[in-house]
C-alpha atoms as a PDB file:
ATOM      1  CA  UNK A   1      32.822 122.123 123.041  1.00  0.00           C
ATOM      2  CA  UNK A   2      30.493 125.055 123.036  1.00  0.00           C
ATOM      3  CA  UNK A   3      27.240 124.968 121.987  1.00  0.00           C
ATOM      4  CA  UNK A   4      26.095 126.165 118.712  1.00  0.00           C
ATOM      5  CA  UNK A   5      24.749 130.111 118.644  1.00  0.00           C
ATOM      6  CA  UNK A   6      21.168 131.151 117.576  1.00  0.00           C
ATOM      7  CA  UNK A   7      20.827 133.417 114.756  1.00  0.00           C
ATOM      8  CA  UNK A   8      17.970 134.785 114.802  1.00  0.00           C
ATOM      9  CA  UNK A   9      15.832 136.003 111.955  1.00  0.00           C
ATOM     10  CA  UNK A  10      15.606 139.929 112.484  1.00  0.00           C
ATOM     11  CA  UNK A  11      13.051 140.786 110.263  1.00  0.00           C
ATOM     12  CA  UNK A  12      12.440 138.633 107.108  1.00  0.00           C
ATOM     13  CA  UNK A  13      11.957 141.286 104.738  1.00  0.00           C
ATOM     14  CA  UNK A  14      15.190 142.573 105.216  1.00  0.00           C
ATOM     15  CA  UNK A  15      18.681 141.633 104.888  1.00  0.00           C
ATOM     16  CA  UNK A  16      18.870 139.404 107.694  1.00  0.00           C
ATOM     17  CA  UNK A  17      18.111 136.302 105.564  1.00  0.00           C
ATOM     18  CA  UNK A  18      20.513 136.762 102.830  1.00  0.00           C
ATOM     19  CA  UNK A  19      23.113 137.822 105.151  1.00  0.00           C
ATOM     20  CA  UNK A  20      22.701 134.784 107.177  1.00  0.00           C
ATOM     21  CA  UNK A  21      23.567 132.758 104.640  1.00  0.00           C
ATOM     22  CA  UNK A  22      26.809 134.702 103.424  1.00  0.00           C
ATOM     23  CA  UNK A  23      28.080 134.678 106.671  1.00  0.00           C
ATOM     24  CA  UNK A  24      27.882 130.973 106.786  1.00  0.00           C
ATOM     25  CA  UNK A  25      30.038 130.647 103.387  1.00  0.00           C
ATOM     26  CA  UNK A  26      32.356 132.905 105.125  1.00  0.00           C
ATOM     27  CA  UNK A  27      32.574 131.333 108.280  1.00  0.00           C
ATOM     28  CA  UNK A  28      32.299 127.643 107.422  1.00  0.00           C
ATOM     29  CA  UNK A  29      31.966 125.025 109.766  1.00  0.00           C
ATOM     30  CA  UNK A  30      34.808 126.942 112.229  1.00  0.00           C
ATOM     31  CA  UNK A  31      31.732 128.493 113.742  1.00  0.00           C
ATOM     32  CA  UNK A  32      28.741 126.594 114.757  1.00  0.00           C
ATOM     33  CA  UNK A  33      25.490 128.760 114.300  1.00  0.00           C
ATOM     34  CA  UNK A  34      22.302 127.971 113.290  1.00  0.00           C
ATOM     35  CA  UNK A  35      19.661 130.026 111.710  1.00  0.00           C
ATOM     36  CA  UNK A  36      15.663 130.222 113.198  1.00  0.00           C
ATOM     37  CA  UNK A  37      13.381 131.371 111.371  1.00  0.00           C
ATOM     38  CA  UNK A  38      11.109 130.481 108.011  1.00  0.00           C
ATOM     39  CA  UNK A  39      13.046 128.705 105.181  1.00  0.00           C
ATOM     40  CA  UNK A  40      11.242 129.909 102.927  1.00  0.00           C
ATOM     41  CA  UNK A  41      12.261 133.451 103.518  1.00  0.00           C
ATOM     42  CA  UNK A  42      15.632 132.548 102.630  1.00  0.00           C
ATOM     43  CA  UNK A  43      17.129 133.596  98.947  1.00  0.00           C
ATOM     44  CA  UNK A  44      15.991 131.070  96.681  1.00  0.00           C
ATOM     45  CA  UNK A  45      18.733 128.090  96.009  1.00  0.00           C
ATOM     46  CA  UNK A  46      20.497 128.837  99.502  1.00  0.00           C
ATOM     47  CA  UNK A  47      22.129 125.673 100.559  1.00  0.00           C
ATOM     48  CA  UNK A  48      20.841 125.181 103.829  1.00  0.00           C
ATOM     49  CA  UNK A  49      19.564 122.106 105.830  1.00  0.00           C
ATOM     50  CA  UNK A  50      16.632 121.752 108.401  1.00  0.00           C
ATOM     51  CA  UNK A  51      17.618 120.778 111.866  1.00  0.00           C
ATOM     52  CA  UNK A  52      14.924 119.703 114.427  1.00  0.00           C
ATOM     53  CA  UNK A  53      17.305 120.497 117.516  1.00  0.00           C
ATOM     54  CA  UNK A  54      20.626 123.104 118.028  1.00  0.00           C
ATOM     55  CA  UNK A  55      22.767 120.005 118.711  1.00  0.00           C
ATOM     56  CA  UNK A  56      22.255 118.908 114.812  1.00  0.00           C
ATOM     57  CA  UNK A  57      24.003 122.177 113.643  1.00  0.00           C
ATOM     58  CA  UNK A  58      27.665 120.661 114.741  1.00  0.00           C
ATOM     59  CA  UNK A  59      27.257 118.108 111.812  1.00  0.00           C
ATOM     60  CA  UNK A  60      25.874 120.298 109.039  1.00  0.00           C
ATOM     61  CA  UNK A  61      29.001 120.848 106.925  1.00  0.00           C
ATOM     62  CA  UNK A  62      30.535 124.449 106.380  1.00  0.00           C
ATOM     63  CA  UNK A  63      28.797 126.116 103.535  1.00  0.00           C
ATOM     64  CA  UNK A  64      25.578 124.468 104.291  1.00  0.00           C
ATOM     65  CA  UNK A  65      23.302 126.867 106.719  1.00  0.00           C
ATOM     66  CA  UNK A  66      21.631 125.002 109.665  1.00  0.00           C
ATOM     67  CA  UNK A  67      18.325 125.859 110.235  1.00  0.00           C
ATOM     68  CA  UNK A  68      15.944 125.308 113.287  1.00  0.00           C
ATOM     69  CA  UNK A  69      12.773 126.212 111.324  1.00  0.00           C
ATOM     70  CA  UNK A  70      10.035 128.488 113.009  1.00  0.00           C
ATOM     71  CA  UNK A  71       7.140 128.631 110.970  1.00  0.00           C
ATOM     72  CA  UNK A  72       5.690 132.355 110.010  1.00  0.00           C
ATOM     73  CA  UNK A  73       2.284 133.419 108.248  1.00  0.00           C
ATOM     74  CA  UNK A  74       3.351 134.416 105.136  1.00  0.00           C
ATOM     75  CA  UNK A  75       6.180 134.289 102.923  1.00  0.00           C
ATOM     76  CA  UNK A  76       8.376 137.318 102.911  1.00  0.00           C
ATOM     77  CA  UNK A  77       9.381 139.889  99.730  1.00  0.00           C
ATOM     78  CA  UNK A  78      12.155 141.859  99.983  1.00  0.00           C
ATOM     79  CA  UNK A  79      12.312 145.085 100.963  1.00  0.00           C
ATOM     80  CA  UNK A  80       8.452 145.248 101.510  1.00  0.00           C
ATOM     81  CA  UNK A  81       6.945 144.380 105.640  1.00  0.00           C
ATOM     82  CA  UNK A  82       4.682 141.841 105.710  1.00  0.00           C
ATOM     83  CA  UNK A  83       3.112 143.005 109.136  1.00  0.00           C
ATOM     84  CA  UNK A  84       1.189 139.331 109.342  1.00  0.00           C
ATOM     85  CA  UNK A  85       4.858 138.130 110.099  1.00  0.00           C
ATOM     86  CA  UNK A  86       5.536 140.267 113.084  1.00  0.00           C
ATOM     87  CA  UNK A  87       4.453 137.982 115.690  1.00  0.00           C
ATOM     88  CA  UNK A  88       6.907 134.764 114.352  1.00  0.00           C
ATOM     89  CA  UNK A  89       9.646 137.830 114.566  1.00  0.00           C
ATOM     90  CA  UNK A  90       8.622 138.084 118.213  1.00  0.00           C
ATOM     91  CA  UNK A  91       8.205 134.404 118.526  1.00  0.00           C
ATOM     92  CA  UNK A  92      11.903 133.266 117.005  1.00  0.00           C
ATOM     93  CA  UNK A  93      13.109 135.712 119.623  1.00  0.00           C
ATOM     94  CA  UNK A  94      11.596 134.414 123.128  1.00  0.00           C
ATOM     95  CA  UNK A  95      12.126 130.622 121.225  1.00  0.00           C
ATOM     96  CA  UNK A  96      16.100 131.643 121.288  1.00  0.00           C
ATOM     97  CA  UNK A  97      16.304 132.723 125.264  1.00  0.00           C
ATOM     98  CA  UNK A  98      14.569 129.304 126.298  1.00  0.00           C
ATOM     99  CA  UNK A  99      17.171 127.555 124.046  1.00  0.00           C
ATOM    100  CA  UNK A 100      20.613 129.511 125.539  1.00  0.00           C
ATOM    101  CA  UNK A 101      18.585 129.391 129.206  1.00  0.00           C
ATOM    102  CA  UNK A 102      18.877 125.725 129.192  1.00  0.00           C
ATOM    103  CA  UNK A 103      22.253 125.476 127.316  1.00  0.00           C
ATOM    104  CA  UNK A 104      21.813 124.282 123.922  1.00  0.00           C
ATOM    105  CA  UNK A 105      22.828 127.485 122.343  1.00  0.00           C
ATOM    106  CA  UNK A 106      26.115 128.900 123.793  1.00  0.00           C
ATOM    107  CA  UNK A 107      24.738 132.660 123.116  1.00  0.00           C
ATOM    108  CA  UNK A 108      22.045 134.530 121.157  1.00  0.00           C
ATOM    109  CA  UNK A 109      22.971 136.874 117.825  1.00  0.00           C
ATOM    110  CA  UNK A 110      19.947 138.712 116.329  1.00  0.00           C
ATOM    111  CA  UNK A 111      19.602 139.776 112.942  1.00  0.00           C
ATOM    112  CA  UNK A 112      17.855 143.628 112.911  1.00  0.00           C
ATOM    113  CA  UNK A 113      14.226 143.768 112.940  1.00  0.00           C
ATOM    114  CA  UNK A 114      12.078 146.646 112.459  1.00  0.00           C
ATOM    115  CA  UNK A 115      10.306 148.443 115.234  1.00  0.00           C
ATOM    116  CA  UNK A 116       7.075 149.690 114.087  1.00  0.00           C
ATOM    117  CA  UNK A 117       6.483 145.952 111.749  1.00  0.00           C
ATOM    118  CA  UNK A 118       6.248 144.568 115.354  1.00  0.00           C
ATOM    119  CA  UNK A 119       3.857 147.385 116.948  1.00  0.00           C
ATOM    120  CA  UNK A 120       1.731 147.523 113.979  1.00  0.00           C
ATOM    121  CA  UNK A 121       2.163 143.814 112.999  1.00  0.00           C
ATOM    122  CA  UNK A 122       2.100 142.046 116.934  1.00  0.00           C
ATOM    123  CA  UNK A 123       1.201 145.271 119.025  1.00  0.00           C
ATOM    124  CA  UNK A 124       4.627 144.650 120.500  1.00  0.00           C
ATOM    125  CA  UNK A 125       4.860 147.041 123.504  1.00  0.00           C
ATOM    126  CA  UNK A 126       9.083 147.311 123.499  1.00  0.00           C
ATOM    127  CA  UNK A 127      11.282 149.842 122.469  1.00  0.00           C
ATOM    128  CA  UNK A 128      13.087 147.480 120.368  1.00  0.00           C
ATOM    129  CA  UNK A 129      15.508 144.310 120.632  1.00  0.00           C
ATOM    130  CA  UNK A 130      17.736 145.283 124.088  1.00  0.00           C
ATOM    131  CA  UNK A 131      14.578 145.665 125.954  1.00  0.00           C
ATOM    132  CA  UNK A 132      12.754 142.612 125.200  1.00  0.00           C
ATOM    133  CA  UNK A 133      15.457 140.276 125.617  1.00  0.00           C
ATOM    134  CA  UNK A 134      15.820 141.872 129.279  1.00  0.00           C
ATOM    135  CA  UNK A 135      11.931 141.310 129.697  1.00  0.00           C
ATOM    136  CA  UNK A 136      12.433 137.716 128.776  1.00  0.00           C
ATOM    137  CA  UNK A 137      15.456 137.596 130.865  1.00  0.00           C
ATOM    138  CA  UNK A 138      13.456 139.070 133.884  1.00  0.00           C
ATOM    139  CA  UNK A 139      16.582 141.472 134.419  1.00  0.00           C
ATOM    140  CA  UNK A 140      15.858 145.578 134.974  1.00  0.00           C
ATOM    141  CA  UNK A 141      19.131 146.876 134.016  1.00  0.00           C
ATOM    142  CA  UNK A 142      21.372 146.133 130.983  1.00  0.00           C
ATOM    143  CA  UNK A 143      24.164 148.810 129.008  1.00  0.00           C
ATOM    144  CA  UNK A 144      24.340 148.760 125.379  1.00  0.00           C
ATOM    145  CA  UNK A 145      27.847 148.466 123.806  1.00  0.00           C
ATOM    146  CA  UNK A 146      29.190 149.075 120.278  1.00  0.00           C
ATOM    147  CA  UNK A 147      32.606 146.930 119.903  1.00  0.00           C
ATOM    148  CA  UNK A 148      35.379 146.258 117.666  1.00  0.00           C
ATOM    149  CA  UNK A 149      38.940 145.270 118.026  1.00  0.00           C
ATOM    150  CA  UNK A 150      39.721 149.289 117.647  1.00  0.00           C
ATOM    151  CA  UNK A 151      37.068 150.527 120.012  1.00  0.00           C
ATOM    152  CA  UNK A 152      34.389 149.635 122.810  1.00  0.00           C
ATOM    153  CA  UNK A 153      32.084 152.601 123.670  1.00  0.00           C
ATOM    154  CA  UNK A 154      28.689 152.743 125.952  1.00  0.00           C
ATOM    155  CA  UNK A 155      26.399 155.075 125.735  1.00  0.00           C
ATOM    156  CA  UNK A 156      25.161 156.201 129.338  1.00  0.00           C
ATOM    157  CA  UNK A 157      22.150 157.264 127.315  1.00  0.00           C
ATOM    158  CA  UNK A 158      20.788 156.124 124.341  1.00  0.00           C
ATOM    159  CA  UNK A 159      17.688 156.491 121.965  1.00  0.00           C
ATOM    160  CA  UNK A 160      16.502 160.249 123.373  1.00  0.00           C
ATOM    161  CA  UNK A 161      17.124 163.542 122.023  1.00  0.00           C
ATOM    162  CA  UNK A 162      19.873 165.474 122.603  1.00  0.00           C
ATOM    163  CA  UNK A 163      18.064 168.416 124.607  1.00  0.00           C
ATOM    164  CA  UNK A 164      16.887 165.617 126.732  1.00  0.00           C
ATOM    165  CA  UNK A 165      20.065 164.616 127.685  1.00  0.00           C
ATOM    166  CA  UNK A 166      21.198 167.072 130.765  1.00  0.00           C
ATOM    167  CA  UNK A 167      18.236 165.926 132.051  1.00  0.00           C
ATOM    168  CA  UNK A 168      18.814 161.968 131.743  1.00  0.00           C
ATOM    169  CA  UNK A 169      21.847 161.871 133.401  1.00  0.00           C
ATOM    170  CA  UNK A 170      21.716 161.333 136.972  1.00  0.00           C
ATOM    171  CA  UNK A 171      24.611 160.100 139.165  1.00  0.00           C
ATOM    172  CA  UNK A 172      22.634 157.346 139.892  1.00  0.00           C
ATOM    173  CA  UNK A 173      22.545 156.253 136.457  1.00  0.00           C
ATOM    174  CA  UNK A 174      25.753 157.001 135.052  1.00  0.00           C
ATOM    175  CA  UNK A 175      27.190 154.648 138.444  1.00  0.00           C
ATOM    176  CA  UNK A 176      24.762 151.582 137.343  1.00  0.00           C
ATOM    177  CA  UNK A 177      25.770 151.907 133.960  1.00  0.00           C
ATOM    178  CA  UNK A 178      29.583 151.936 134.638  1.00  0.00           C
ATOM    179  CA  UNK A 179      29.498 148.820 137.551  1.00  0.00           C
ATOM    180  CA  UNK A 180      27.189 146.805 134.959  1.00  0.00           C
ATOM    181  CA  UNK A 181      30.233 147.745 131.849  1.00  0.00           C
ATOM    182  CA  UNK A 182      32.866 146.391 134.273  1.00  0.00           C
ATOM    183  CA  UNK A 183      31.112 143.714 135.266  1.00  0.00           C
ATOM    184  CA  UNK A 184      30.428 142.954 131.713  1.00  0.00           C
ATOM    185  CA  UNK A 185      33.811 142.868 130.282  1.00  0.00           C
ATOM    186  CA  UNK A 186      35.315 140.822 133.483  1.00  0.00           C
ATOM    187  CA  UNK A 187      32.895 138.156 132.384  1.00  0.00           C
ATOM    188  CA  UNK A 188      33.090 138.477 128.380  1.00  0.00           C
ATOM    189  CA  UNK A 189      36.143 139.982 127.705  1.00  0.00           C
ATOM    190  CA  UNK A 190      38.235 138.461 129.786  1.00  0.00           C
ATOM    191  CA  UNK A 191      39.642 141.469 131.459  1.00  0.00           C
ATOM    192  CA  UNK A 192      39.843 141.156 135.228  1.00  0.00           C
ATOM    193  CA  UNK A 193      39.947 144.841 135.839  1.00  0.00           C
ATOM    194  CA  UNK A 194      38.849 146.760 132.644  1.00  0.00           C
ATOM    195  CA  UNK A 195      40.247 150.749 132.279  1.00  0.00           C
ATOM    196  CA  UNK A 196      37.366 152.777 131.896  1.00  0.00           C
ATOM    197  CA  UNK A 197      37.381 156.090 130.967  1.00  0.00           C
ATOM    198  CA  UNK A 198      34.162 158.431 130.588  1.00  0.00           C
ATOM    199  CA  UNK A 199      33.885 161.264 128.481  1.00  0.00           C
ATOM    200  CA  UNK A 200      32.293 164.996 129.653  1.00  0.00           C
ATOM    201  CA  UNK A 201      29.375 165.675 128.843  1.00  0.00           C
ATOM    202  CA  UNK A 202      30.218 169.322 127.683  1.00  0.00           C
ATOM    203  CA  UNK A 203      33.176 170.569 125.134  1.00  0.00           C
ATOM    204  CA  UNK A 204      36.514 170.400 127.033  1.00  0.00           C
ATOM    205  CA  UNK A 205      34.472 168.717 129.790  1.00  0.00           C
ATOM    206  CA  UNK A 206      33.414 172.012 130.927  1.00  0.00           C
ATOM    207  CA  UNK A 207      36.566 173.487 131.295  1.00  0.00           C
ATOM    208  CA  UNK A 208      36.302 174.537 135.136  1.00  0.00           C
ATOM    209  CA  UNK A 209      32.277 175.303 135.158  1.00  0.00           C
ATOM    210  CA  UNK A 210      33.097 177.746 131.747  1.00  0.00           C
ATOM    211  CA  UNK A 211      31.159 175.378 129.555  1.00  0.00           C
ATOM    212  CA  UNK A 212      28.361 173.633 131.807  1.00  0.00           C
ATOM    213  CA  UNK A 213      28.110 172.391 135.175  1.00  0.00           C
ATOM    214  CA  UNK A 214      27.636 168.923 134.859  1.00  0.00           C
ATOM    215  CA  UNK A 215      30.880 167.625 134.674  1.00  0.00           C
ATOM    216  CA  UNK A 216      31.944 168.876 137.421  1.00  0.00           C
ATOM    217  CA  UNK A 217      29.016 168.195 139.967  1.00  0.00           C
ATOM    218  CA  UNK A 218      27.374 164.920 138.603  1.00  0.00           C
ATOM    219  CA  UNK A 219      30.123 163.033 136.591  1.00  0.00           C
ATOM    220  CA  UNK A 220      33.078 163.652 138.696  1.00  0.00           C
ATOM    221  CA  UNK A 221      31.921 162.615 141.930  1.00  0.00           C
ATOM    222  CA  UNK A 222      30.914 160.072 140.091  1.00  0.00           C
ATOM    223  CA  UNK A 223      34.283 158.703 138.548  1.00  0.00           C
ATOM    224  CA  UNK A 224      36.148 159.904 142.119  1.00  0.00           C
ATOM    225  CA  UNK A 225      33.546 157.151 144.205  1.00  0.00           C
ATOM    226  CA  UNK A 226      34.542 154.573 141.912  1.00  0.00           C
ATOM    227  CA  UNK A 227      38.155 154.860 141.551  1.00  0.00           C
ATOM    228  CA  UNK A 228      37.666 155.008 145.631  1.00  0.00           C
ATOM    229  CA  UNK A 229      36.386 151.706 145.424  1.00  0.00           C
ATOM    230  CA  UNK A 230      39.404 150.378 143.302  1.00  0.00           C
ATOM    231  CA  UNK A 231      37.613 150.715 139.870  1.00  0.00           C
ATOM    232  CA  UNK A 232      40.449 151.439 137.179  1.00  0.00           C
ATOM    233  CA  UNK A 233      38.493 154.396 135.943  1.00  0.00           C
ATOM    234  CA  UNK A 234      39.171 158.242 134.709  1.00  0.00           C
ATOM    235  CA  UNK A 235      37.535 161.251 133.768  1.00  0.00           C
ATOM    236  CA  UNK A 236      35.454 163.141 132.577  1.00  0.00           C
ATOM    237  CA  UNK A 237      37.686 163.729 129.854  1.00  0.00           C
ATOM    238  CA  UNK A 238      37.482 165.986 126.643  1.00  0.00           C
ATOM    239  CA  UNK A 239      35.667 164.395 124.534  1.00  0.00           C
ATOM    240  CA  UNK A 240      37.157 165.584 121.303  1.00  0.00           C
ATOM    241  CA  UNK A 241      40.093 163.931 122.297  1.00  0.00           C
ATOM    242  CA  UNK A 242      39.258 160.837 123.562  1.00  0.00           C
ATOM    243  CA  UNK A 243      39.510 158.448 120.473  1.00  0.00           C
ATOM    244  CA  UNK A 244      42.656 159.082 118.181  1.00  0.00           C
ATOM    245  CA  UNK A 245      44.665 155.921 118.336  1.00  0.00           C
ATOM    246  CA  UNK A 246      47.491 157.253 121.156  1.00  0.00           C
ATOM    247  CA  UNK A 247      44.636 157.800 123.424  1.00  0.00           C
ATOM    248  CA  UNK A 248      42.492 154.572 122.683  1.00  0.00           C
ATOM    249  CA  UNK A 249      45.783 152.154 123.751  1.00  0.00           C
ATOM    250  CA  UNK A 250      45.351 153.417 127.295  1.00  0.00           C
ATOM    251  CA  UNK A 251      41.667 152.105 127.885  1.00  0.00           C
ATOM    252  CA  UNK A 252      39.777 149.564 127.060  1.00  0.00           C
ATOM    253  CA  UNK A 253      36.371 151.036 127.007  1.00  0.00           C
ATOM    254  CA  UNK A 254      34.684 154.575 127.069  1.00  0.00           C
ATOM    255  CA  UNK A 255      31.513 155.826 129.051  1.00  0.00           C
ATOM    256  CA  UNK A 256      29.816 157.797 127.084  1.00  0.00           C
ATOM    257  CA  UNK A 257      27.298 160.402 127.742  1.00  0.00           C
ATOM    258  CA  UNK A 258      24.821 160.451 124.833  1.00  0.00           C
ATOM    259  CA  UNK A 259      24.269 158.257 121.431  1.00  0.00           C
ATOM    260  CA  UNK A 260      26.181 159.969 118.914  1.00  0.00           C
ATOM    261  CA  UNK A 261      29.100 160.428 121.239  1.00  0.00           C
ATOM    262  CA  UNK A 262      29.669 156.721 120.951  1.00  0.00           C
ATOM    263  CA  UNK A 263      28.514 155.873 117.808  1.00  0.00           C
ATOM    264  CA  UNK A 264      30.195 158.455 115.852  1.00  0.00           C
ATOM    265  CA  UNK A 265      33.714 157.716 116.147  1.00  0.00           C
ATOM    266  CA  UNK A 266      33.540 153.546 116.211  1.00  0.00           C
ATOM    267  CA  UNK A 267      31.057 154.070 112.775  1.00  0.00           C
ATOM    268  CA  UNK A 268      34.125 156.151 111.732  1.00  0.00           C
ATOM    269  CA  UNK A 269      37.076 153.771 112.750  1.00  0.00           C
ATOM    270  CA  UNK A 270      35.637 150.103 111.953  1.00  0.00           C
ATOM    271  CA  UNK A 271      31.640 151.047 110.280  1.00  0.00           C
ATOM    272  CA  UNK A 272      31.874 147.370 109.004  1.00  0.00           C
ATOM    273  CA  UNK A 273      33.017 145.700 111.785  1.00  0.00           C
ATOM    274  CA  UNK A 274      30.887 147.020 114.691  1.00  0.00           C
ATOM    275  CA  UNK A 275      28.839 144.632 116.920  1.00  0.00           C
ATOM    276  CA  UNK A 276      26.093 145.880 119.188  1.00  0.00           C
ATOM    277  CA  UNK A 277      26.490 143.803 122.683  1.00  0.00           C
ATOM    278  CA  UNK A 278      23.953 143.547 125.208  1.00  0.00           C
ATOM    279  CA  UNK A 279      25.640 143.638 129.116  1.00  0.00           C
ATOM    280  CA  UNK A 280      23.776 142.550 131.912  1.00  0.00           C
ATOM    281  CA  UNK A 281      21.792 139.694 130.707  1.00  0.00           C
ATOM    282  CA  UNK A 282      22.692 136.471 131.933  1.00  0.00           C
ATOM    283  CA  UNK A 283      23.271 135.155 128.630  1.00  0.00           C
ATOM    284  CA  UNK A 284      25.723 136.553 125.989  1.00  0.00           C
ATOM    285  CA  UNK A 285      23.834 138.769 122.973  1.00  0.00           C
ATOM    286  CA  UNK A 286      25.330 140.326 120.131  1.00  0.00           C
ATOM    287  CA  UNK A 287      23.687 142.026 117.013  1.00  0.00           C
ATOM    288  CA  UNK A 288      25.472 143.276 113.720  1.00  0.00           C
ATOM    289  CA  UNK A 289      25.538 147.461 114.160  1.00  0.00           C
ATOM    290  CA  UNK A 290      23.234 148.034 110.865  1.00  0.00           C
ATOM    291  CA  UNK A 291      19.733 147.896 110.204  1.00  0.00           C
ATOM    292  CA  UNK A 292      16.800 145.763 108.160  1.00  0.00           C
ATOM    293  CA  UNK A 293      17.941 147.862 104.854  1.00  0.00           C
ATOM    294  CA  UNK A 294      15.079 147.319 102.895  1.00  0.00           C
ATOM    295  CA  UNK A 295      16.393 149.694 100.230  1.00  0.00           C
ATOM    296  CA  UNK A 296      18.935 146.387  99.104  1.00  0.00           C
ATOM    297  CA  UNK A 297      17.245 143.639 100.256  1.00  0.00           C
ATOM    298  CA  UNK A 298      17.174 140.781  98.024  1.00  0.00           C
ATOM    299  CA  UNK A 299      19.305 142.534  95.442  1.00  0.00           C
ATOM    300  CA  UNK A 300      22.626 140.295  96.763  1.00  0.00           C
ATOM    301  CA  UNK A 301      24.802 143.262  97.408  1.00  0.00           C
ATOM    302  CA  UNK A 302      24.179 143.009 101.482  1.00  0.00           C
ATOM    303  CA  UNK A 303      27.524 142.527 103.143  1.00  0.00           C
ATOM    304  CA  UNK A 304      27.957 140.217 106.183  1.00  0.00           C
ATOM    305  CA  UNK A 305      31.054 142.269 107.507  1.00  0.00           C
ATOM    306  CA  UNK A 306      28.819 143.112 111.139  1.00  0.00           C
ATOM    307  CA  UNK A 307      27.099 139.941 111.107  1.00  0.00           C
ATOM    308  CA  UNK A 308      30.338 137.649 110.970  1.00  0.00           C
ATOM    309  CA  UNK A 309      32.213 140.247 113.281  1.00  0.00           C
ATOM    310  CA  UNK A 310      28.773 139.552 115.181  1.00  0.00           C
ATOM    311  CA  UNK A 311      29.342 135.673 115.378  1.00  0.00           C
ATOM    312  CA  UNK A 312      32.688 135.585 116.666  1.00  0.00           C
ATOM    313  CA  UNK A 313      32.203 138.034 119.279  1.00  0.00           C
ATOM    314  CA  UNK A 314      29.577 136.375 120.767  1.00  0.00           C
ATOM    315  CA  UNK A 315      31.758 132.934 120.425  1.00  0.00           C
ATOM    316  CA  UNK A 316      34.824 134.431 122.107  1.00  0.00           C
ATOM    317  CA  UNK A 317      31.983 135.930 124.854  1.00  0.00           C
ATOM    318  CA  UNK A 318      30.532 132.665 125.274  1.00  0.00           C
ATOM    319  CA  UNK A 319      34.395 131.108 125.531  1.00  0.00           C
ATOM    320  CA  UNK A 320      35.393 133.742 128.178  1.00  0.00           C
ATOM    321  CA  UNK A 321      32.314 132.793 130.322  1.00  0.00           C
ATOM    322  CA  UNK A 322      34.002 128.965 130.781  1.00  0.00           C
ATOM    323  CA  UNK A 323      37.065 129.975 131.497  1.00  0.00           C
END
């Protein structure tokens, strides 16, 4: 039996708490998670029980949200930061890589936190979530994806702006981010030799030079090395036609070349059901694709659509690894 997975608390002003708890009603006892963080940021009257070790969460009975408590500073109100609780944020974080390092949580899913709570709150020196986790991990090189059972896409780059872009890209870094995306779904997904496909960077993938250069001298040479190698791998393609439903059955995942690229169309096709998965660590990590939204927190209309889709994915992750 797999261990249980650590939920961790995101930020507490937000609506990681209250979603925490409505995915538990949803999910029952048919998947063991347990929650970290302060209980008495929860909602008030949310049936939970305290847990002093991971193992204790197989026994809690479905409806009932195990907790591992982690003490914070302060007590949390919604929708309002509480920068005095930025450094148990950080703290509930590092707490949940020693437990899934030494096996008693099968995989880590964090709740969203918010950036600048951290740097003003804890002078916290990442760019956000991804980044710290591979810091604790002591790995240099992980790939963001955004999945769903209609669409995985990976951003080659990611939180820059889009005049920036051009420059990012280097063959280089488009090649690590593809090898560490196969590698990724031949361990998680189960899918010994994934199709890839990776979208141009210009409109028609720059339609012989007419539209931009670079998909002809940095991406293709690219995609050509690595289908050399034996890589099950095409492009660049148009991008504009990469993701209606006849093209997404022949691949199982698509390279992106910039943020809204990917984000765009899976937001469109499953906004609800998105998860945000962390490749490259050596321990599985999912997140629900949706921020702290303070603008409903603690008004009960939060749904737990991401966070559940969340849970399972990084249960079925954590399965694939055993097998």
């Amino acid at each position: 039996m797999l261990a249980p997975i650590a939920l961790t608390c995101g930020e507490p002003a937000g609506i990681g708490p209250e979603i925490a708890v409505k995915a538990r009603a949803v999910l029952g006892d048919s998947l063991p998670f347990f929650w970290m963080g302060d209980p008495r940021h929860l909602p008030e009257g949310s049936p939970h029980r305290l847990i002093t070790r991971p193992a204790e969460a197989l026994s809690v009975p479905g409806g009932v949200l195990p907790v591992l408590p982690h003490p914070f500073a302060a007590p949390a109100t919604p929708g309002k930061i509480t920068y005095a609780n930025a450094r148990g944020v950080i703290e509930v974080i590092a707490r949940a890589v020693d437990l899934v390092t030494r096996g008693e949580a099968s995989a880590i899913c964090t709740a969203p936190l918010h950036k600048k709570a951290l740097k003003d709150g804890a002078g916290f020196v990442h760019p956000g979530h991804t980044e710290f986790l591979a810091y604790l991990a002591q790995v240099e090189d992980v790939v963001m994806m955004l999945a769903s059972p209609k669409l995985r896409v990976v951003p080659a780059t990611i939180h820059i702006p889009l005049a920036d872009v051009p420059r990012a890209l280097t063959a280089a870094g488009l090649e690590k981010v593809i090898r560490i995306t196969a590698a990724g779904l031949q361990r998680d997904c189960g899918l010994p030799r994934p199709r890839m496909v990776v979208a141009g960077l210009n409109p028609h993938a720059g339609e012989g030079g007419a539209m931009g250069h670079e998909d002809a001298s940095l991406i293709a040479p690219v995609v050509a090395k690595l289908a050399a190698e034996g890589f099950d791998i095409r492009g660049p393609l148009p991008a504009d036609t990469l993701f209606h439903a006849r093209a997404r059955a022949g691949y199982d995942v698509a390279i992106c070349m910039y943020h809204d690229q990917a984000l765009i169309p899976i937001k469109t096709l499953d906004f609800d059901g998105g998860v945000n998965v962390t490749l490259g660590l050596p321990f599985v990590r999912t997140s629900p694709d949706h921020g702290t939204a303070f603008d409903i927190a603690g008004k009960g209309v939060a749904m737990a659509d991401s966070l559940v889709a969340a849970l399972r994915m990084a249960h079925e992750m954590a399965s694939a690894r055993l097998r």
